[in-house]
Protein backbone atom coordinates (compact mmCIF):
# COMPACT_ATOMS: atom_id res chain seq x y z
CA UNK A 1 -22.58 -10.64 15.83
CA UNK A 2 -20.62 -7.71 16.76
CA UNK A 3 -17.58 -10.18 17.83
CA UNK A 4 -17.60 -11.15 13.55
CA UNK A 5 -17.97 -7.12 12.86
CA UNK A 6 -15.00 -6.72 15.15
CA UNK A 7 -12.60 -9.76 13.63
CA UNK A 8 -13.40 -8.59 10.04
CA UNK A 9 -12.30 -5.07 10.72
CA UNK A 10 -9.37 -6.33 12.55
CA UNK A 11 -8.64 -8.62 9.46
CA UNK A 12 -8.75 -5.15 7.14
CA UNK A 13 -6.96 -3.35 8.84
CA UNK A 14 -4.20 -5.81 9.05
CA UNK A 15 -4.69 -6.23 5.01
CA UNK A 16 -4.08 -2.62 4.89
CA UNK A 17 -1.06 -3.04 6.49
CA UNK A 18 0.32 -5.58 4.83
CA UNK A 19 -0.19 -3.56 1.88
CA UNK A 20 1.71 -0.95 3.08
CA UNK A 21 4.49 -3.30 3.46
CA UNK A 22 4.58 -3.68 0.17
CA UNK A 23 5.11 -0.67 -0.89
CA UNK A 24 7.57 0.18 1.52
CA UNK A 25 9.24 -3.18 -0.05
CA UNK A 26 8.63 -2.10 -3.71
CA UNK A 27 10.34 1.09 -2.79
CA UNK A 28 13.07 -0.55 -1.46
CA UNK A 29 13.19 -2.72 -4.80
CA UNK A 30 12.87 -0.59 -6.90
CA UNK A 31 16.53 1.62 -5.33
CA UNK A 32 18.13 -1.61 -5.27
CA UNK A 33 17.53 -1.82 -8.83
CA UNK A 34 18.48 1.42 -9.75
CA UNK A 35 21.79 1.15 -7.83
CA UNK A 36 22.69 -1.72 -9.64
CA UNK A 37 22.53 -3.65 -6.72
CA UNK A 38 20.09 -6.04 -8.23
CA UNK A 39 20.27 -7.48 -11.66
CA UNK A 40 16.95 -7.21 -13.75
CA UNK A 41 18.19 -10.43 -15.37
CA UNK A 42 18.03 -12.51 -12.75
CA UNK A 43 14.12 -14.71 -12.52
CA UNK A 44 13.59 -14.68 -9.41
CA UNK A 45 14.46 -10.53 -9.10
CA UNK A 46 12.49 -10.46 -12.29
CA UNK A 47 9.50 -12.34 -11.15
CA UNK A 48 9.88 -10.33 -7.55
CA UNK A 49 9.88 -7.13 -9.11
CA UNK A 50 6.98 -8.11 -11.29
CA UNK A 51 4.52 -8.82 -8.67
CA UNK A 52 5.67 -5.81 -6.42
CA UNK A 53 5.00 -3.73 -9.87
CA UNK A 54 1.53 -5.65 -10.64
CA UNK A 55 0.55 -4.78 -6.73
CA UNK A 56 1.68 -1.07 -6.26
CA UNK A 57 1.04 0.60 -10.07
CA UNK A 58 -2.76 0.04 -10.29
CA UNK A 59 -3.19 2.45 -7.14
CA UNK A 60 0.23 4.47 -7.34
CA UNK A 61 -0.49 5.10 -11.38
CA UNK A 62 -3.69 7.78 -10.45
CA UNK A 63 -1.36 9.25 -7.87
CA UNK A 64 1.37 10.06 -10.08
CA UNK A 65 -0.85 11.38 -12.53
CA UNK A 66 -2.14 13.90 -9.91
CA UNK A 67 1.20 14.79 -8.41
CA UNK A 68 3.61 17.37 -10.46
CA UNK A 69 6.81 16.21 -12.22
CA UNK A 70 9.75 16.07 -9.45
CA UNK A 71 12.47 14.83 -12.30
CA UNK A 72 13.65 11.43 -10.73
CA UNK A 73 12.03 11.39 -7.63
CA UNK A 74 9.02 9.43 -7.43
CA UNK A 75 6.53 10.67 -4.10
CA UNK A 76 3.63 8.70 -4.93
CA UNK A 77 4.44 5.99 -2.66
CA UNK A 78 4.67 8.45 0.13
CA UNK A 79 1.76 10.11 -0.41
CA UNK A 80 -0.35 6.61 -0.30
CA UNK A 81 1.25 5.63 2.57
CA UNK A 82 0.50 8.92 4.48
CA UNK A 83 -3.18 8.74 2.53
CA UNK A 84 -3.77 5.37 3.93
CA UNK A 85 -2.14 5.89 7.63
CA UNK A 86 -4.05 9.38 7.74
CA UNK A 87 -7.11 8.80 5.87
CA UNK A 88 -7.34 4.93 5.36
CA UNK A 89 -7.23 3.78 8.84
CA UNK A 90 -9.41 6.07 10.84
CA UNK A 91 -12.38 6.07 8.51
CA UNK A 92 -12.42 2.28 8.66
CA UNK A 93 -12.21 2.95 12.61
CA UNK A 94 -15.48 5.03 12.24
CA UNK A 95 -17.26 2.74 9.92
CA UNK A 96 -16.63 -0.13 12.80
CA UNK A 97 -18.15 1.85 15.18
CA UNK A 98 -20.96 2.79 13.02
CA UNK A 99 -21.48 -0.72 12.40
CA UNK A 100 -20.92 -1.51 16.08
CA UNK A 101 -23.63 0.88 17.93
CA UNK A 102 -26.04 0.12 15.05
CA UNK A 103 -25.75 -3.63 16.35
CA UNK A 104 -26.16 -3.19 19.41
């Protein structure tokens, strides 16, 4: 039983770091697009920069709401990066072994 506790954290954590890849690639996207190096127009940068947008905004949008008005500059994706790597990621760590030594 604990081996199945174990693989399912592993598998969330991982999930939460995927996630975090994409919003290092949305950032990434979303400066390509505002250099012009990327043309809206295109369907597959379209579609691309639709999911990236439909994955990051529902958890970015609170984020920005909280943070003040920088102009142009947009820290929300830092700030849920460093909330997930700093916050995220060791409380799942203590609710494994929470689960764990209540197993055993």
């Amino acid at each position: 039983m604990i081996h199945v506790v174990f693989k399912l954290f592993e598998l969330l954590a991982e999930l939460i770091q995927l996630y975090t890849y994409v919003v290092l690639v949305s950032c990434l996207f979303s400066f390509l697009l505002a250099f012009g190096i990327l043309d809206q127009r295109n369907p597959i940068v379209w579609k691309i920069g639709n999911f990236l947008y439909r994955m990051t905004e529902p958890v970015l949008r609170p984020i920005r709401s909280v943070l003040p008005n920088f102009g142009n500059m947009d820290f929300s994706p830092l700030v849920l990066i460093l909330l997930i790597q700093y916050l995220g990621m060791p409380i799942l760590g203590l609710i494994e072994n929470m689960i764990i030594t209540t197993l055993r």
